[in-house]
Protein backbone atom coordinates (compact mmCIF):
# COMPACT_ATOMS: atom_id res chain seq x y z
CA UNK A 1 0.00 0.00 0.00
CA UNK A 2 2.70 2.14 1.03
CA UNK A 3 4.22 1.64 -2.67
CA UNK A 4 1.15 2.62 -4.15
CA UNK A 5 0.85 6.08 -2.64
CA UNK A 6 4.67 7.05 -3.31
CA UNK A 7 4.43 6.69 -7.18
CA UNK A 8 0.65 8.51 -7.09
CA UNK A 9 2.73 11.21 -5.30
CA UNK A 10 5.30 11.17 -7.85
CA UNK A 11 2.93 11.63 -10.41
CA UNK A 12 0.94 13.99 -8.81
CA UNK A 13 3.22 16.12 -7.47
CA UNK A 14 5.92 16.45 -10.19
CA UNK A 15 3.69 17.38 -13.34
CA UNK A 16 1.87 20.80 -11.44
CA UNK A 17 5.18 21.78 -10.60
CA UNK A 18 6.61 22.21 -13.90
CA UNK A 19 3.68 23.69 -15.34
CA UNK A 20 3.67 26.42 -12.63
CA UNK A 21 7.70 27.28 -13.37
CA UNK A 22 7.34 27.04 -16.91
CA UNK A 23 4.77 29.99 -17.61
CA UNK A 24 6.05 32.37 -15.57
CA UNK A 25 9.63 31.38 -17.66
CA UNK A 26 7.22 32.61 -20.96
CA UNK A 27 5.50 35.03 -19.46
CA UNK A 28 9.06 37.00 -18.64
CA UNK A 29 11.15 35.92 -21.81
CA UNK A 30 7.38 37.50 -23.49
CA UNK A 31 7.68 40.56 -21.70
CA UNK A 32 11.76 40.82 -21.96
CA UNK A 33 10.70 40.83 -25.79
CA UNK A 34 8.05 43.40 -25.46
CA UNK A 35 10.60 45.30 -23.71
CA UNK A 36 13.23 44.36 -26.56
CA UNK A 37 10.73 45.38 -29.48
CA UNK A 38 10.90 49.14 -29.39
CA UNK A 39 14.84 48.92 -28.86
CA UNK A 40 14.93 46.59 -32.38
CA UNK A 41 12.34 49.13 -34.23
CA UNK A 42 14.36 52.18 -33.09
CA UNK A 43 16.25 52.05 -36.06
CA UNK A 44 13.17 52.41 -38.28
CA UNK A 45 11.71 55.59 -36.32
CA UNK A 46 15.55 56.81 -38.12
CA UNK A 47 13.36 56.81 -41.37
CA UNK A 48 11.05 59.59 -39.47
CA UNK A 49 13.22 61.97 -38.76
CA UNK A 50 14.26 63.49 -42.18
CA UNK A 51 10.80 64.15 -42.41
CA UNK A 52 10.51 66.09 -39.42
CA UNK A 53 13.59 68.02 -40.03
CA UNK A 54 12.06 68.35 -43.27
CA UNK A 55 9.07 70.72 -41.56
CA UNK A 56 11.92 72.39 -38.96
CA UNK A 57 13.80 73.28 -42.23
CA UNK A 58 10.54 74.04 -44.26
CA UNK A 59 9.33 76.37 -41.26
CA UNK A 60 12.16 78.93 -41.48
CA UNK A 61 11.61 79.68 -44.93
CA UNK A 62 8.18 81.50 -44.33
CA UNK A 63 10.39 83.53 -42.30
CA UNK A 64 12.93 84.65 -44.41
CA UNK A 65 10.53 86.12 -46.48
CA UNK A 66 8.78 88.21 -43.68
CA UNK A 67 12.64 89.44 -43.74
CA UNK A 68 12.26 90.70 -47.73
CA UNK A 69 8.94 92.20 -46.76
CA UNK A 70 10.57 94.75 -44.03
CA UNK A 71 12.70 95.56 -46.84
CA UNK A 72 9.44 96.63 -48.53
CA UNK A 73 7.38 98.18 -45.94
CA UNK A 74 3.56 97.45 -46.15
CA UNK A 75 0.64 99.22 -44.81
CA UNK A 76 0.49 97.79 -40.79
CA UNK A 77 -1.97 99.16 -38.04
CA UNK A 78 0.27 98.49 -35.27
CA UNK A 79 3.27 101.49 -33.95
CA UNK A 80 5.97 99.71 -36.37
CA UNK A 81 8.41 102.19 -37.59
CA UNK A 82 10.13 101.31 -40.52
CA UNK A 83 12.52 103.66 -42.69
CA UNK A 84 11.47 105.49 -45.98
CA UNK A 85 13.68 107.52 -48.49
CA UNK A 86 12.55 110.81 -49.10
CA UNK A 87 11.66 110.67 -52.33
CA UNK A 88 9.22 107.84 -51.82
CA UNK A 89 7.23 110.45 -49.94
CA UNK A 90 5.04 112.95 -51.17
CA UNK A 91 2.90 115.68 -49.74
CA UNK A 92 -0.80 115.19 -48.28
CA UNK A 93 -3.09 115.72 -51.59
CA UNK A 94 -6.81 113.68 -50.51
CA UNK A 95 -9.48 115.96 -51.21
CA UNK A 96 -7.42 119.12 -51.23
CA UNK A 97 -3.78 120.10 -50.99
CA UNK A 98 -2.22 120.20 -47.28
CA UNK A 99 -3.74 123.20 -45.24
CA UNK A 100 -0.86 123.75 -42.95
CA UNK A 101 1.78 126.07 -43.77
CA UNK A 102 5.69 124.60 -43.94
CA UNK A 103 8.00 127.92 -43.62
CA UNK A 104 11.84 128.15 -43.75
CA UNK A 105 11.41 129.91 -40.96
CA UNK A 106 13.40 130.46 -37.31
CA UNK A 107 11.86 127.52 -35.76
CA UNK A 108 12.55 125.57 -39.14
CA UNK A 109 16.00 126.44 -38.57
CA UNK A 110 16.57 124.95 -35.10
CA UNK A 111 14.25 121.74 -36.61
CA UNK A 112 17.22 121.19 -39.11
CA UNK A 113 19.78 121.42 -36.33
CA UNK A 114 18.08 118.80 -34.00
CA UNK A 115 17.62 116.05 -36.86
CA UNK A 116 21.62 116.89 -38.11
CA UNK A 117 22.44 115.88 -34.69
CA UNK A 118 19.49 113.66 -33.35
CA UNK A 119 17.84 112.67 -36.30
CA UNK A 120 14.47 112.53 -36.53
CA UNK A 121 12.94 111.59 -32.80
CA UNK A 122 8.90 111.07 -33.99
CA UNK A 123 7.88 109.46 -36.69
CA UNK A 124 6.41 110.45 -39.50
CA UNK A 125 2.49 108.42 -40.57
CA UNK A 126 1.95 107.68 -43.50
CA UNK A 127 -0.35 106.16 -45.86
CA UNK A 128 0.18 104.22 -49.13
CA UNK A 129 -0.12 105.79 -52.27
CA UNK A 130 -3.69 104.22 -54.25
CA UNK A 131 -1.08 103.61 -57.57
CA UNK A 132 1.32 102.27 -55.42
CA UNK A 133 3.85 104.63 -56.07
CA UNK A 134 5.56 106.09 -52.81
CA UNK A 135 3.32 107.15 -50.01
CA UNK A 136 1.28 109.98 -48.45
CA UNK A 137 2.24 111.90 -45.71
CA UNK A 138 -0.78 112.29 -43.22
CA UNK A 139 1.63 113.90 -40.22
CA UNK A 140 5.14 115.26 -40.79
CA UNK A 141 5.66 117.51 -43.08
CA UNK A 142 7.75 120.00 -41.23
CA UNK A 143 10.18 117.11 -40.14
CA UNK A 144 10.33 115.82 -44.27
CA UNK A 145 10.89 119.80 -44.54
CA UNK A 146 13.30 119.66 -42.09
CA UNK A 147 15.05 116.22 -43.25
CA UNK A 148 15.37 117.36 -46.53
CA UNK A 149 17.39 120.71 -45.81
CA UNK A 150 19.56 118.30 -43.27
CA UNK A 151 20.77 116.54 -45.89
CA UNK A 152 18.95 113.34 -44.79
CA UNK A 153 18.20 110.75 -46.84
CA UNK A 154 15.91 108.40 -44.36
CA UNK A 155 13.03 109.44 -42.16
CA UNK A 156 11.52 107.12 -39.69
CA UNK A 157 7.66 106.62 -40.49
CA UNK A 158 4.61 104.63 -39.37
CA UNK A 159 2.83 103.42 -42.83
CA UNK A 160 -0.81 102.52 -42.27
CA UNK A 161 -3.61 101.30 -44.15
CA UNK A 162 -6.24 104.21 -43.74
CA UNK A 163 -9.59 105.51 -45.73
CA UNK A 164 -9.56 109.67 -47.45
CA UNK A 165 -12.09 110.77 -44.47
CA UNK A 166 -9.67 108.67 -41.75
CA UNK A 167 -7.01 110.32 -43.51
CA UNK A 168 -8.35 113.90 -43.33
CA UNK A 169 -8.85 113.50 -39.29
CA UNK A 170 -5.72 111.89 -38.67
CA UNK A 171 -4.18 114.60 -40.55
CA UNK A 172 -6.53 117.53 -38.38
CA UNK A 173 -5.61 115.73 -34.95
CA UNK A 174 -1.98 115.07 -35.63
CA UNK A 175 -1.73 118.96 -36.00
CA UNK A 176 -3.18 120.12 -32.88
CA UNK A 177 -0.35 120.54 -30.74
CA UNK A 178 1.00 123.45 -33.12
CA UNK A 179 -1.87 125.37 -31.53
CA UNK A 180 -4.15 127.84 -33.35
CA UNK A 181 -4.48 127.70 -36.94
CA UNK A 182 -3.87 130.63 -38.82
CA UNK A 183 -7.49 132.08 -40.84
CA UNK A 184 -5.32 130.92 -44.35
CA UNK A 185 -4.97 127.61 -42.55
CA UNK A 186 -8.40 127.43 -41.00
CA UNK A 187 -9.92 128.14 -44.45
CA UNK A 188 -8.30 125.68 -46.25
CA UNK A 189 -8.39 122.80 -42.94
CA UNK A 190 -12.11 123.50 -42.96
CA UNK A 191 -12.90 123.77 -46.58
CA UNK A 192 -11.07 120.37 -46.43
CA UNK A 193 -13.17 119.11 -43.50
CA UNK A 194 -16.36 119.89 -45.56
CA UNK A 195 -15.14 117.72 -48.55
CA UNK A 196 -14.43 114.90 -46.12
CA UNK A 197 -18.00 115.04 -44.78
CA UNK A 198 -19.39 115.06 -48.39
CA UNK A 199 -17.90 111.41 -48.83
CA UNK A 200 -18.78 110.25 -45.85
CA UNK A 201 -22.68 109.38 -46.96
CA UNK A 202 -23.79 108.41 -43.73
CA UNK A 203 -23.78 111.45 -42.30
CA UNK A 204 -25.81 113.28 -45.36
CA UNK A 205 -27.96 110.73 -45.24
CA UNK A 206 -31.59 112.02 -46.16
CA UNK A 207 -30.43 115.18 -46.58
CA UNK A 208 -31.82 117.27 -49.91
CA UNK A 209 -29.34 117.84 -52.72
CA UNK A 210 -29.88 121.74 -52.31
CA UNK A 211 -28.90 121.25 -48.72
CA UNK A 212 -26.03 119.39 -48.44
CA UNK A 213 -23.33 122.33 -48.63
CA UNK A 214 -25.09 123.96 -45.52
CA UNK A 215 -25.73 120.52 -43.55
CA UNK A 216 -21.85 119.92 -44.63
CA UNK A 217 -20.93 123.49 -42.90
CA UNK A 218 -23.28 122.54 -39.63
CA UNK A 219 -20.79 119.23 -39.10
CA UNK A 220 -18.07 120.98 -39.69
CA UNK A 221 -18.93 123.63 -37.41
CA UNK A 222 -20.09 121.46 -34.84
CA UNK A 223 -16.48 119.62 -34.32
CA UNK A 224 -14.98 122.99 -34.23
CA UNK A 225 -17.04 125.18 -31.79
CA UNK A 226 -18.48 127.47 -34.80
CA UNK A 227 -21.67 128.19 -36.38
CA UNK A 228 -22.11 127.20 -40.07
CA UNK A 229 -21.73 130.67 -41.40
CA UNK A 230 -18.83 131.28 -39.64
CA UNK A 231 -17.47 127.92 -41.51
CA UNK A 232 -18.49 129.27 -44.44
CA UNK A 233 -16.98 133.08 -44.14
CA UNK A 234 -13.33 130.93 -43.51
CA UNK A 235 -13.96 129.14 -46.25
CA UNK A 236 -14.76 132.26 -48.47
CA UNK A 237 -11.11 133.43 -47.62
CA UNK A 238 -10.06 130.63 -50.13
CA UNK A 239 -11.33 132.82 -52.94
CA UNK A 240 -9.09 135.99 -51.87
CA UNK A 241 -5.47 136.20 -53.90
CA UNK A 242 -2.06 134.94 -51.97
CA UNK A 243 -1.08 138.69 -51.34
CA UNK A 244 -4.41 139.15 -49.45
CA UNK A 245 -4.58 136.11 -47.71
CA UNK A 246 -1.46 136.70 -46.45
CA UNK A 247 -2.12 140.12 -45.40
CA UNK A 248 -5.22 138.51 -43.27
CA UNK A 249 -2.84 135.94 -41.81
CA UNK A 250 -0.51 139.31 -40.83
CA UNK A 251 -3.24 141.35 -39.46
CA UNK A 252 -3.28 143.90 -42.02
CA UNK A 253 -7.00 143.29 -43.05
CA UNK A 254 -9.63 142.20 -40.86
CA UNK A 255 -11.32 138.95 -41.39
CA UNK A 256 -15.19 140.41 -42.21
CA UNK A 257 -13.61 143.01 -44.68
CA UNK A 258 -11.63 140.21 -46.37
CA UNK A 259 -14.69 137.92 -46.44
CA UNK A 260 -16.48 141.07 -48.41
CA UNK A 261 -13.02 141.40 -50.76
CA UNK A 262 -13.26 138.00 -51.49
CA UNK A 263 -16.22 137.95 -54.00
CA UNK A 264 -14.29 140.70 -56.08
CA UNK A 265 -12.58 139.93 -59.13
CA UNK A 266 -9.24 138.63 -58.69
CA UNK A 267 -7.48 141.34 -60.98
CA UNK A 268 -9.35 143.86 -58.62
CA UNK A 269 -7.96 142.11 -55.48
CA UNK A 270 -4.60 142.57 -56.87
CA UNK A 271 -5.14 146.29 -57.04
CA UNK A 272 -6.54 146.46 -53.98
CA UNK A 273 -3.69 144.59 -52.23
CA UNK A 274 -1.60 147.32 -53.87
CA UNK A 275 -3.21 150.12 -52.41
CA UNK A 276 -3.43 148.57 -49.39
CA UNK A 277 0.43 148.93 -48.65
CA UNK A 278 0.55 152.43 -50.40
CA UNK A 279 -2.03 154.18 -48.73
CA UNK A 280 -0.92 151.81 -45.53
CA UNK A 281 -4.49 151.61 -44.81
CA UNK A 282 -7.02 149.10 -44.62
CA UNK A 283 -10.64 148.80 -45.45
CA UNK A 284 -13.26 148.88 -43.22
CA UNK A 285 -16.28 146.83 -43.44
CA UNK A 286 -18.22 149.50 -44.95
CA UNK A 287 -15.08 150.43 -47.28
CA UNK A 288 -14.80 146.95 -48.62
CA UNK A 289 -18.88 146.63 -48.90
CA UNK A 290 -18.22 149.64 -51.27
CA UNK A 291 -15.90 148.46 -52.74
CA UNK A 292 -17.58 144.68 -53.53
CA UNK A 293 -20.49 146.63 -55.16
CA UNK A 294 -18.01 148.67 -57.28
CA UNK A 295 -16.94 145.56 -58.31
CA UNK A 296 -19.99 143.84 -59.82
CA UNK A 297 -21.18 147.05 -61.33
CA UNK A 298 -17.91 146.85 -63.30
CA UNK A 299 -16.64 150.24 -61.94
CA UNK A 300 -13.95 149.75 -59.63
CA UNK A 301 -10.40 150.78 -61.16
CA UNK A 302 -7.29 151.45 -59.05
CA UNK A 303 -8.15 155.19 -58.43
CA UNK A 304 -10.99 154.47 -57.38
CA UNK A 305 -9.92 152.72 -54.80
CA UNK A 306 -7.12 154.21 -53.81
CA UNK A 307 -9.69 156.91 -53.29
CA UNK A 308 -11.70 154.61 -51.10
CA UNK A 309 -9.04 153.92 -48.95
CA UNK A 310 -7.36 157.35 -48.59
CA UNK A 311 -10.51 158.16 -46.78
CA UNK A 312 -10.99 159.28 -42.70
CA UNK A 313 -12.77 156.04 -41.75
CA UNK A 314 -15.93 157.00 -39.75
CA UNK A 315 -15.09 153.93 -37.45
CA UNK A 316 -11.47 155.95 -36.13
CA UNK A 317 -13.37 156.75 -32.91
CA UNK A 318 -14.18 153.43 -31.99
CA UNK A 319 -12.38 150.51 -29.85
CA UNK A 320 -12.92 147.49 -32.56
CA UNK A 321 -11.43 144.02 -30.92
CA UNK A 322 -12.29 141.33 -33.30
CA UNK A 323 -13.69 137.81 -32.53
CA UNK A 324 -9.90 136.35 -33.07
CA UNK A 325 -8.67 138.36 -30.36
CA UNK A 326 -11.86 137.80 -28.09
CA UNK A 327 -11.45 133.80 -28.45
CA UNK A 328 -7.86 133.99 -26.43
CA UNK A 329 -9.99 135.05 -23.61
CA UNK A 330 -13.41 133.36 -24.02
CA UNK A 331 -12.96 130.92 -26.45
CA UNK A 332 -15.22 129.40 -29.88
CA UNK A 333 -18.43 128.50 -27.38
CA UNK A 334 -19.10 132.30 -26.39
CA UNK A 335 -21.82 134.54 -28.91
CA UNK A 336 -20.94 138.04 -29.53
CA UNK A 337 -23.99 138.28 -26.82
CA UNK A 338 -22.24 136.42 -23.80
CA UNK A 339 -18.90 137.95 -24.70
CA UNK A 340 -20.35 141.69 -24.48
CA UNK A 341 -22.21 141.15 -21.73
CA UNK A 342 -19.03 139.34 -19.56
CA UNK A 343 -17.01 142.23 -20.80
CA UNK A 344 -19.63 144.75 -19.20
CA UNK A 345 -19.74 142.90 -16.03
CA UNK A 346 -16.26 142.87 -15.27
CA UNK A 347 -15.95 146.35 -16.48
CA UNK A 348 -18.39 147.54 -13.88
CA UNK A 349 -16.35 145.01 -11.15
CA UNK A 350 -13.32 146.77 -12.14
CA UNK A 351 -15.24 150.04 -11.97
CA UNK A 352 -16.31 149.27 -8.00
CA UNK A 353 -13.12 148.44 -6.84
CA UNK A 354 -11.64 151.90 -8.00
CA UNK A 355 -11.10 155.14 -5.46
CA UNK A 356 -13.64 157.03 -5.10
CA UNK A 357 -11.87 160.47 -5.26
CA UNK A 358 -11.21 158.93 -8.81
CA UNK A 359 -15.05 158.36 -9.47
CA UNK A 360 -16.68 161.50 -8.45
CA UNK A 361 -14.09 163.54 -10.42
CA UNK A 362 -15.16 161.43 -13.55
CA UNK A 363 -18.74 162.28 -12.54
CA UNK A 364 -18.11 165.65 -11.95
CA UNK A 365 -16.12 165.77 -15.92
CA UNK A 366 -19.49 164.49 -17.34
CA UNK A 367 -21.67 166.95 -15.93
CA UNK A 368 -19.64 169.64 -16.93
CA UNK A 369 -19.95 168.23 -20.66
């Protein structure tokens, strides 16, 4: 019996055992391969990599041509400055020529002598040319003035991509810091203003064909503190000849005179502009009303005015301070009205707050008289 049992144990024993070591021998020399694999296809990923360093060398091309376009400077909304010759530039034209004056002047002068040893500091905007030859200056001039008589051959601009009636404003704002226009430069900046507004349909939408110029002249008025027919005595200024304009600019005529002047013939201006510096005189309102209907009756010749002019102006005994000078103190929201009426006020203040031995010998003057 005892026989028996030690072969069933043989039997039994042994074959379990051997099954048990053996997978766990697979499972490990299975795994050690598993592990092995990605070693053995390593070399085949190889085959991969030209093609990525394909797309890192592809990628860099894209760039060098961003390179060729700085070269080539194209219209960009962002504060990029890139570098222009002067010749590629060319003075603001949309609508109308530019309305501020560039003069070779004192303060031109010491412009010149910063940029020979600064160069220019701000940038110039501009705007590309609609044939695509050069650009537009929208803000600059004085400094492409400036670089020019330097001897310069680069300016520093900003080029951006911008509409005629964005172009116009830009052009308006950029010049604000040189402070008050002069009436030449407020006649042309406004007549400019009005041609911007005319292309701008939105805002003469509904209005009647007959009524556009005047609804044109409200706008304009409106973003510059004036009524519309003071808009449109500036703009009659445009009609007067350089000499005249000039001598408005200088103070030599007044600005309602000179809107009168300007409906005269231009030959007639010229003779008028004449007499003005030989008689050293200039016309009064009523003078140059005169003169205006002279005009159109076809009888004004250079005696005649001369004539005109030579004459004691009724107006010698008064104080005349025009609106220009008023504005300094009040500024463009006042009427004629609330200016006069301010002025009276603080003349009666000031009157108050004077001696009184000083006021009851001026009252004691106008009774005698």
């Amino acid at each position: 019996m005892a026989e028996e049992k030690k072969p069933n144990e043989t039997t039994v024993v042994q074959p379990p055992k051997e099954p048990v070591k053996e997978p766990p021998k697979v499972i490990e020399f299975a795994a050690e391969k598993a592990k092995a694999a990605p070693v053995d296809k390593a070399p085949q990923s190889k085959k991969e990599v030209p093609k990525k360093e394909a797309e890192k060398v592809a990628k860099p091309k894209p760039e060098k041509k961003a390179e060729k376009a700085e070269k080539v400077p194209k219209p960009v909304d962002k504060a990029k400055v890139v570098y222009l010759k002067l010749s590629e530039l060319h003075p603001f034209h949309t609508f109308r020529q530019h309305p501020y004056k560039v003069m070779d002047d004192d303060k031109m002068r010491e412009l010149v002598g910063t940029i020979k040893e600064h160069g220019v500091i701000q940038p110039a905007t501009v705007r590309p040319e609609k044939d695509g030859n050069g650009y537009e200056i929208i803000a600059g001039h004085r400094r492409h003035r400036g670089s020019v008589l330097a001897g310069v051959e680069l300016i520093p601009c900003i080029v951006r991509n911008m509409t005629d009636v964005e172009a116009v404003m830009e052009m308006k704002n950029s010049n604000k810091q040189r402070g008050d226009p002069s009436p030449s430069e407020w006649a042309k900046l406004l007549d400019l203003e009005m041609e911007a507004i005319k292309h701008q349909g939105s805002k003469l939408a509904g209005v009647a064909a007959g009524d556009v110029g005047k609804r044109s002249a409200e706008i304009v008025g409106e973003n510059n503190g004036m009524n519309y027919k003071k808009v449109m005595r500036y703009i009659r200024l445009n009609s007067l000849v350089p000499e005249l304009l000039q001598m408005v600019d200088d103070k030599k005529l007044g600005f309602i005179p000179a809107v009168e002047i300007s409906y005269i013939k231009p030959r007639n201006q010229q003779l008028i502009a004449v007499s003005i510096e030989g008689e050293q005189s200039s016309p009064s309102l009523s003078q140059a009303q005169r003169l205006r209907e002279l005009d159109k009756s076809n009888k004004l010749t250079g005696d005649v005015i001369d004539g005109i002019l030579s004459e004691v102006k009724k107006e010698a005994d008064k104080v005349i301070i025009n609106s220009a000078e008023l504005e300094k103190y009040f500024g463009k929201e006042k009427t004629p009205r609330e200016m006069k009426d301010q002025i009276i006020k603080l003349l009666d203040d000031w009157k108050e707050k004077q001696p009184q031995e000083l006021i009851k010998a001026e009252k004691k003057a106008d009774k005698e008289h």
